[in-house]
Protein backbone atom coordinates (compact mmCIF):
# COMPACT_ATOMS: atom_id res chain seq x y z
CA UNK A 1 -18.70 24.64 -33.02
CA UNK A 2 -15.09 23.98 -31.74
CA UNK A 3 -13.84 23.65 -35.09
CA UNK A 4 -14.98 27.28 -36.92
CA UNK A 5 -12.63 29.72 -36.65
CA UNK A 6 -13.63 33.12 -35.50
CA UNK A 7 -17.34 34.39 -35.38
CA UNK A 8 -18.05 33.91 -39.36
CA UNK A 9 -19.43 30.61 -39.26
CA UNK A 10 -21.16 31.18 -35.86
CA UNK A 11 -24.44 29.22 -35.31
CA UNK A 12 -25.99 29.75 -32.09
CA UNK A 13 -27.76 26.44 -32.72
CA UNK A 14 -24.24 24.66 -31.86
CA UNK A 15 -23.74 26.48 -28.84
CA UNK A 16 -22.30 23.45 -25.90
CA UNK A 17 -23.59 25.86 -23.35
CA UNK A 18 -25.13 29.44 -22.85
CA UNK A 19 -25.66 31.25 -20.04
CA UNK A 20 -26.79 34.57 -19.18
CA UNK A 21 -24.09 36.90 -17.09
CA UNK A 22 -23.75 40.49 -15.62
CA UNK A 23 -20.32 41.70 -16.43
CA UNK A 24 -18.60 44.16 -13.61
CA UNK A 25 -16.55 47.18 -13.93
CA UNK A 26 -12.51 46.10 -13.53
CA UNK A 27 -9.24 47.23 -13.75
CA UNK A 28 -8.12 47.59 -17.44
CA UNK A 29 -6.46 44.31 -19.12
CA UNK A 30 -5.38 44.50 -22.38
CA UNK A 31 -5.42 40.47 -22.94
CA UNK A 32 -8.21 38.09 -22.13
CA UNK A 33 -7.66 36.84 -19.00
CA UNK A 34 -8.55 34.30 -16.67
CA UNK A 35 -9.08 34.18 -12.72
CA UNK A 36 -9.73 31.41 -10.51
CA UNK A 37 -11.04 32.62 -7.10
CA UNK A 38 -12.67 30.91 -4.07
CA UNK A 39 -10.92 27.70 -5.03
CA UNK A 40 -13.05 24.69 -3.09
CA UNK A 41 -12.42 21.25 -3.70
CA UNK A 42 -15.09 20.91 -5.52
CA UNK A 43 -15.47 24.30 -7.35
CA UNK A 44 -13.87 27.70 -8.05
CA UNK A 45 -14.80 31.39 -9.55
CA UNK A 46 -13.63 31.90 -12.78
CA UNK A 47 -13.33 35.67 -13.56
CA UNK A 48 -12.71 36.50 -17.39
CA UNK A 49 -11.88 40.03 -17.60
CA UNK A 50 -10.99 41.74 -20.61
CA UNK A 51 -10.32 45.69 -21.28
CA UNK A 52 -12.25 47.61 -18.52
CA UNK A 53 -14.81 44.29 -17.63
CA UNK A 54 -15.05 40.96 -15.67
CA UNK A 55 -17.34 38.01 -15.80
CA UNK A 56 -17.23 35.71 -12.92
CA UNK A 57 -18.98 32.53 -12.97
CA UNK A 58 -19.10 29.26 -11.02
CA UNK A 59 -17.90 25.98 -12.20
CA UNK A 60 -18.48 23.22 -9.81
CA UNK A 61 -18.40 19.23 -10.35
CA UNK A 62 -19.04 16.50 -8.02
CA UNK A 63 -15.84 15.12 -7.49
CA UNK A 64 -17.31 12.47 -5.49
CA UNK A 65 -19.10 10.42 -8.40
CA UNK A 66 -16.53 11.56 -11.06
CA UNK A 67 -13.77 9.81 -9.27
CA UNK A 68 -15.89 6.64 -8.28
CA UNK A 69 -16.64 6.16 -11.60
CA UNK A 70 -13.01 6.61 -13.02
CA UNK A 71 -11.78 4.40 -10.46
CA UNK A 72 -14.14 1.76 -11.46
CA UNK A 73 -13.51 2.19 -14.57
CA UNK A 74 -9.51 1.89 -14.04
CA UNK A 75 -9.98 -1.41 -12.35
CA UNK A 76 -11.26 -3.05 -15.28
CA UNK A 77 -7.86 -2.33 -16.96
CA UNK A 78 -4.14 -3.47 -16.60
CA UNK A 79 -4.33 -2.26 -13.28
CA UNK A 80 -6.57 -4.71 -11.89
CA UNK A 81 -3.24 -7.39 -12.13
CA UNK A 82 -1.58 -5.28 -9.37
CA UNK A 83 -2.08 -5.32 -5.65
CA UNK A 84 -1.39 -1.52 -5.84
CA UNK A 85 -3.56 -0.06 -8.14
CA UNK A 86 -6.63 -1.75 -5.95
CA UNK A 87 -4.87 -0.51 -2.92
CA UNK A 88 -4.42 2.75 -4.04
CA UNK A 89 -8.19 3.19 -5.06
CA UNK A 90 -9.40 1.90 -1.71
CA UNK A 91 -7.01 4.15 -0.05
CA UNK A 92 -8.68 7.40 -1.89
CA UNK A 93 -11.68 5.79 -1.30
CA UNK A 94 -11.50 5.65 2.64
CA UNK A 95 -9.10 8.91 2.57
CA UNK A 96 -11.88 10.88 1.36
CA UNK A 97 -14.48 8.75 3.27
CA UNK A 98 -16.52 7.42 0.21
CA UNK A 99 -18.08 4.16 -0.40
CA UNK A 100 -16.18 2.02 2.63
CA UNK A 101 -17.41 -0.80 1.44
CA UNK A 102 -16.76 -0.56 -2.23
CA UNK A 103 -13.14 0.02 -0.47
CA UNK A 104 -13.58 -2.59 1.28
CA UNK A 105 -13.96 -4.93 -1.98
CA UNK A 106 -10.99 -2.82 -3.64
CA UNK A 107 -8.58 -3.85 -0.81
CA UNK A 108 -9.78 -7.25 -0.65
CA UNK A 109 -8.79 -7.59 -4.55
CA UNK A 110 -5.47 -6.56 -3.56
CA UNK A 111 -4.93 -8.68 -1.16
CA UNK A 112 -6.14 -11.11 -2.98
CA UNK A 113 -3.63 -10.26 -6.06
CA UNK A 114 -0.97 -10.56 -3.50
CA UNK A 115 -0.65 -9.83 0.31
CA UNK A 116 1.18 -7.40 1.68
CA UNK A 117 1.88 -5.07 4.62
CA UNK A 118 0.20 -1.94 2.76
CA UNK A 119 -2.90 -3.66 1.80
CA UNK A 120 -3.75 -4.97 4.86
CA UNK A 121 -2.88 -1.62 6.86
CA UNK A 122 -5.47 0.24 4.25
CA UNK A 123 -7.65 -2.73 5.45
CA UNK A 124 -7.51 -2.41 8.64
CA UNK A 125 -8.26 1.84 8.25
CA UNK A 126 -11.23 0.61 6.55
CA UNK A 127 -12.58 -2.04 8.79
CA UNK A 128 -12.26 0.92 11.37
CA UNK A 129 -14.03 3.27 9.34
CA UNK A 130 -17.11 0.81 9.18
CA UNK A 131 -17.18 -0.24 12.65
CA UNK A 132 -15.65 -3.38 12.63
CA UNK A 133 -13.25 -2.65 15.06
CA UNK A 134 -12.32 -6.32 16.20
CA UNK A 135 -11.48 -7.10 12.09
CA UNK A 136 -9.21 -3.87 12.06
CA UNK A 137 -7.41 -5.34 14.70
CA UNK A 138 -6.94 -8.81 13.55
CA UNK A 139 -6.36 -7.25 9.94
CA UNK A 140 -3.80 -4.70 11.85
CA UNK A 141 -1.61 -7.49 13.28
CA UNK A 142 -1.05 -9.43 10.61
CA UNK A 143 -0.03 -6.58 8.86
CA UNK A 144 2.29 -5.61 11.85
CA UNK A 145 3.44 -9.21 12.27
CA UNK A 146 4.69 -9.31 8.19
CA UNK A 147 5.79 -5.19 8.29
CA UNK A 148 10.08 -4.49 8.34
CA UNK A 149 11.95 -1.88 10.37
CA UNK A 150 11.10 1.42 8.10
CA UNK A 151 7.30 0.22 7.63
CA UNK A 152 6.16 -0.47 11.71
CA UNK A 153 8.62 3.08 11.61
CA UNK A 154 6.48 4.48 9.45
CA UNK A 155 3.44 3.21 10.97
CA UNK A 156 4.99 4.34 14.67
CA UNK A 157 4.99 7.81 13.49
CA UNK A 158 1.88 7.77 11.48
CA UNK A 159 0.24 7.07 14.91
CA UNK A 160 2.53 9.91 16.96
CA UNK A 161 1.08 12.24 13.88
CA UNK A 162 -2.17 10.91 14.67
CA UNK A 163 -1.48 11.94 18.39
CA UNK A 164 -2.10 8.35 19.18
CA UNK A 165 1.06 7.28 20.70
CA UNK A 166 1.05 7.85 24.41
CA UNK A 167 3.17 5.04 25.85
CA UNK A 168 2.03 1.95 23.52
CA UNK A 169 2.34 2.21 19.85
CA UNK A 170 -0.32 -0.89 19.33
CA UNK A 171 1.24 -3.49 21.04
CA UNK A 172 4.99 -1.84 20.51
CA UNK A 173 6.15 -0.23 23.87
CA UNK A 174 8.37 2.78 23.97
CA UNK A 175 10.09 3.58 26.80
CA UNK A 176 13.55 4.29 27.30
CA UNK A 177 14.94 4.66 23.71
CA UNK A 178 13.84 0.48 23.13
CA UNK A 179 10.87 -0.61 21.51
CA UNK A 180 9.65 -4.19 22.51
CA UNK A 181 7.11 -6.71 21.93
């Protein structure tokens, strides 16, 4: 139980979890302490050593489904009022190439809360993403048509990151230190 204190009230019956391990020979620590090796996204090695011995387990969690869940479950709060928080959910969504069109729906509830350059750029990456390449486009324009100065600059090097600017940043053309229509 989390609440006893020390091993006199100890009932095995309470136990959260138990788990059988093989402890290894290790250098000597004095403290408990805690490792975390072969850090993956979605998992890592914990290695509790303690005087002359180590443990090392594997902790893993689907970080797919635990962050489509929280992010539904965000949406149904203050956050669903704001064209960001929508935007930013579809963005992780197609970032991490998840449910495009539950992304899809996100981004069309923030453009719905209010339109904006952002939104309909994370639209357009989505529309991409599923195919819909002629959507992207028309979604990609209008976002280009509304965007200022530092936002098509951000976009222009977004795309030279992307190594996709050779000559025509989408309908901008570079050449000789101008960029034109």
């Amino acid at each position: 139980m989390h609440t006893a204190w020390g091993s006199f009230s100890y009932d095995q019956a309470e136990d959260a979890l138990r788990v059988t391990v093989k402890p290894q020979a290790a250098e000597f620590h004095n403290a408990l302490a805690y490792d975390f090796d072969q850090i993956q996204p979605n998992s890592a090695v914990v290695v509790m050593s303690w005087d002359k011995l180590a443990v090392p387990f594997k902790v893993s969690v689907n970080v797919s489904e635990v962050v489509e869940a929280s992010l539904h479950n965000q949406m149904r709060g203050l956050t669903q009022y704001t064209w960001d928080g929508w935007d930013d959910a579809a963005t992780y969504l197609v970032d991490n190439k998840m449910d495009l069109n539950e992304a899809l729906k996100y981004e069309d509830n923030s453009i719905g809360n209010e339109e904006r350059f952002e939104n309909l750029m994370t639209k357009a990456r989505i529309l991409d993403a599923l195919g819909r390449s002629s959507e992207a486009t028309t979604a990609r324009d209008k976002a280009l048509a509304m965007g200022n100065a530092q936002q098509l600059y951000g976009y222009g090097r977004q795309l030279q990151r992307d190594r996709q600017a050779e000559g025509s940043l989408c309908g901008l053309q570079v050449g000789g230190g101008e960029v034109s229509r």
